[in-house]
Protein backbone atom coordinates (compact mmCIF):
# COMPACT_ATOMS: atom_id res chain seq x y z
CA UNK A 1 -22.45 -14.94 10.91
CA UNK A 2 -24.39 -12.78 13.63
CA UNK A 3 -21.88 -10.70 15.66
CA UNK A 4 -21.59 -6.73 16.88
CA UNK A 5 -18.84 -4.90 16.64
CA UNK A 6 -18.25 -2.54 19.78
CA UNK A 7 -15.65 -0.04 21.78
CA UNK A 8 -15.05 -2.22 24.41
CA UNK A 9 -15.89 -1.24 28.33
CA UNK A 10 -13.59 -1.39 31.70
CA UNK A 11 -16.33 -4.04 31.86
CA UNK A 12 -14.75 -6.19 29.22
CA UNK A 13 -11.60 -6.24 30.70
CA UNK A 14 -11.54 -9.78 32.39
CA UNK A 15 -11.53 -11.31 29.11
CA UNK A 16 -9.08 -8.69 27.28
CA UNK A 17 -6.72 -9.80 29.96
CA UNK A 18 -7.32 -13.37 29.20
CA UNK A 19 -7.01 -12.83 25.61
CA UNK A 20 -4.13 -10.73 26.41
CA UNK A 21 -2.68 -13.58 27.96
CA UNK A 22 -3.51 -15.74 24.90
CA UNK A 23 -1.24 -13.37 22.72
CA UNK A 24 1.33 -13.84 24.55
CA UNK A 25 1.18 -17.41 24.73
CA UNK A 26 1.09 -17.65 20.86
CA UNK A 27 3.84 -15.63 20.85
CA UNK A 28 6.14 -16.43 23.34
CA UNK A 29 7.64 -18.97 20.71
CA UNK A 30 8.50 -17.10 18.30
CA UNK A 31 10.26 -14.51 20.05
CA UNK A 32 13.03 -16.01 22.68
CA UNK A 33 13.47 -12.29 24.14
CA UNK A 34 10.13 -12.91 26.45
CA UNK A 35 10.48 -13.26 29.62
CA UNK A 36 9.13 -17.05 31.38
CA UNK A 37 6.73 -15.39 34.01
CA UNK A 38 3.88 -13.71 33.62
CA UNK A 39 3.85 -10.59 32.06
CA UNK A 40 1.64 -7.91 30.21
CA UNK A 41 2.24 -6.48 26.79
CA UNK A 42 -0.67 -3.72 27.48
CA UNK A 43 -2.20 -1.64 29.46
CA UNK A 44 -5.49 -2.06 28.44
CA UNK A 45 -7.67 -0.24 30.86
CA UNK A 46 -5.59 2.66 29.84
CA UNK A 47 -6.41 2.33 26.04
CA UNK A 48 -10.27 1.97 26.62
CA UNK A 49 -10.22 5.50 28.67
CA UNK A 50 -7.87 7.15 26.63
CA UNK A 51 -8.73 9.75 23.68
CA UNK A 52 -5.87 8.54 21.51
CA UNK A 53 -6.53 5.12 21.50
CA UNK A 54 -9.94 3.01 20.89
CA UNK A 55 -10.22 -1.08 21.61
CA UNK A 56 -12.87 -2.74 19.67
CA UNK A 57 -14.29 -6.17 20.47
CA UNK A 58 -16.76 -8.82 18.52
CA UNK A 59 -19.05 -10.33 20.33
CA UNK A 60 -21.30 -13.34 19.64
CA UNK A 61 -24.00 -14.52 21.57
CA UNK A 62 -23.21 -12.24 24.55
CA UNK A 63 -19.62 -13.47 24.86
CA UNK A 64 -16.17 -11.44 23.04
CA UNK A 65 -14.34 -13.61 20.60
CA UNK A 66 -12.05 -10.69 19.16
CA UNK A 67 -10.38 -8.14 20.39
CA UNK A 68 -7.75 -4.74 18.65
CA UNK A 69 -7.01 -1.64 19.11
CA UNK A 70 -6.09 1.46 17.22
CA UNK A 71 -3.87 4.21 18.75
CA UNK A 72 -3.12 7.37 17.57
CA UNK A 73 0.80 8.01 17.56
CA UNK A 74 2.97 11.39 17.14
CA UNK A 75 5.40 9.99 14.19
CA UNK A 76 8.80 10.71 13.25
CA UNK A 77 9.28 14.81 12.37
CA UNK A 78 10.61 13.19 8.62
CA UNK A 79 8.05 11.72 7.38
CA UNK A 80 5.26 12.87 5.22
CA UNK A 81 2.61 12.31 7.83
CA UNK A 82 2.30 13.62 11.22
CA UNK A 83 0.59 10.93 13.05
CA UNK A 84 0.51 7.12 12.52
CA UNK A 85 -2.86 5.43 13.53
CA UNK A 86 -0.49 1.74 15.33
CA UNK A 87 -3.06 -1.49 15.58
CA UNK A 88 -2.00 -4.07 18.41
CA UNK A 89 -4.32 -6.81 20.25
CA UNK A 90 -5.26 -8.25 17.38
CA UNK A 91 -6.97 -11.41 19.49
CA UNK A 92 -9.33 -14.11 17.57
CA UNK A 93 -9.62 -17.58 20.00
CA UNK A 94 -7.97 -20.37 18.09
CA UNK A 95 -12.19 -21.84 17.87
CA UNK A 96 -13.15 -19.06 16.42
CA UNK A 97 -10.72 -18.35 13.87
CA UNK A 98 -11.05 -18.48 10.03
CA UNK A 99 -14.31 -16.73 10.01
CA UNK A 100 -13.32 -13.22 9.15
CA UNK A 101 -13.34 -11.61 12.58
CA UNK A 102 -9.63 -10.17 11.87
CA UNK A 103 -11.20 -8.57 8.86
CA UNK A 104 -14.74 -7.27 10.67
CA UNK A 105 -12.13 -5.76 13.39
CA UNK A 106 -9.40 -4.07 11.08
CA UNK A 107 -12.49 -2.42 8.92
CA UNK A 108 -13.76 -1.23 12.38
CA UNK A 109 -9.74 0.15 13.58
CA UNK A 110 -9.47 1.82 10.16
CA UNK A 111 -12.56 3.25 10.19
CA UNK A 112 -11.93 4.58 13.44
CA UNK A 113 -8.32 6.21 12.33
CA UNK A 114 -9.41 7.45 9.02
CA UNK A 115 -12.52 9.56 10.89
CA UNK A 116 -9.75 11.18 12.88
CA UNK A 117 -7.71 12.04 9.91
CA UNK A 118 -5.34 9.58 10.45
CA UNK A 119 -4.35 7.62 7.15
CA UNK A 120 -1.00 6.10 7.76
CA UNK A 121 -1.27 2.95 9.37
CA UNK A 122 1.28 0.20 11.38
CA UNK A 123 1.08 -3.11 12.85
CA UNK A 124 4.02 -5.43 13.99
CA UNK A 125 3.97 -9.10 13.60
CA UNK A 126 5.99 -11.53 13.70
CA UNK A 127 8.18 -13.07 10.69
CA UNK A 128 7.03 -16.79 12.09
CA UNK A 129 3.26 -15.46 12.38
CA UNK A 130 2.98 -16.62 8.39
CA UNK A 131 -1.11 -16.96 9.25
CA UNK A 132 -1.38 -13.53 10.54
CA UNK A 133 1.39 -12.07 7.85
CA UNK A 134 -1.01 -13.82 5.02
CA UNK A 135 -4.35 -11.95 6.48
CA UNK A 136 -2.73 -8.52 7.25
CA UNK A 137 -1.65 -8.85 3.36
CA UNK A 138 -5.08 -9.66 2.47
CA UNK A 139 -6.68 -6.46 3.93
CA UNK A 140 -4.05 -4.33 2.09
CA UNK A 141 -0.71 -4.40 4.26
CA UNK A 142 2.54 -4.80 2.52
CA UNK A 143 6.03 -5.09 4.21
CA UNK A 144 7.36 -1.88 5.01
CA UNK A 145 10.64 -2.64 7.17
CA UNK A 146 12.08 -5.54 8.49
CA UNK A 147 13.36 -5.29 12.41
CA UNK A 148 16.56 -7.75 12.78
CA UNK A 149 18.26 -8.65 16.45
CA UNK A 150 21.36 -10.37 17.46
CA UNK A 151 22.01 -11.90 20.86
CA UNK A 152 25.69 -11.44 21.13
CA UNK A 153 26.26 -13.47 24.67
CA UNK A 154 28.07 -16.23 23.71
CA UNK A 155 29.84 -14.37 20.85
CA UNK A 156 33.54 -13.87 21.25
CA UNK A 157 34.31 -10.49 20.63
């Protein structure tokens, strides 16, 4: 497989926003709480500039066909580590999925956190996302906490 890994540009950011979009779609689904318009889960301009955060795309051929990002969060004054290295924008296009591109981009994310001294890592996903569940497991991610909700509208009270 020839591909690059990169930092992405402001340059890139047509397609982020169209994978961004692409997320959404996949996710919209599984999570009722969405709202129907159009909306944005990211600002991604703001994580390309930033010095806490890096996005990282593959690129074949000229074109992106993955995208995620690794920021650099304060955590919780508790807990054994001060800062939590938080991946989102995990993007692959449905076509060019199954080739290890999740794997190529996590390496490059970790890589990234770990050379900042950042060890602890998180990622949300899904409970329905069993595809993305099963590959976040394969590169070394185990279940940590489980976030429930209840819509209590039409419960009588």
């Amino acid at each position: 497989m020839d591909h690059n890994v990169r930092i992405a540009t402001l340059d890139d950011l047509p397609i982020l926003l169209q994978f961004e979009q692409g997320i959404i779609e996949a996710e919209r689904p599984m999570d009722p709480t969405i709202k129907d318009e159009k909306i944005s889960y990211y600002d991604i301009s703001e994580l390309i500039i930033q010095d806490e955060s890096e996005v990282y795309v593959v690129e074949r051929e000229g074109g992106i066909i993955a995208s995620g990002y690794a920021k650099i969060k304060d955590d919780r004054p508790y807990l054994k580590h001060k800062k939590q290295g938080y991946l989102g924008f995990m993007f692959v296009p449905f076509e060019h999925r199954g080739k290890g591109l999740n794997k190529v981009l996590l390496d490059a994310l970790l890589k990234w956190c770990k050379q900042r001294g950042v060890f602890e890592i998180r990622l949300d996903v899904y409970n329905a996302n069993s595809s993305a569940i099963r590959a976040y497991e394969k590169a070394g991610f185990v279940k940590h906490m489980i976030n429930m909700r209840l819509d209590i509208a039409t419960l009588e009270l």
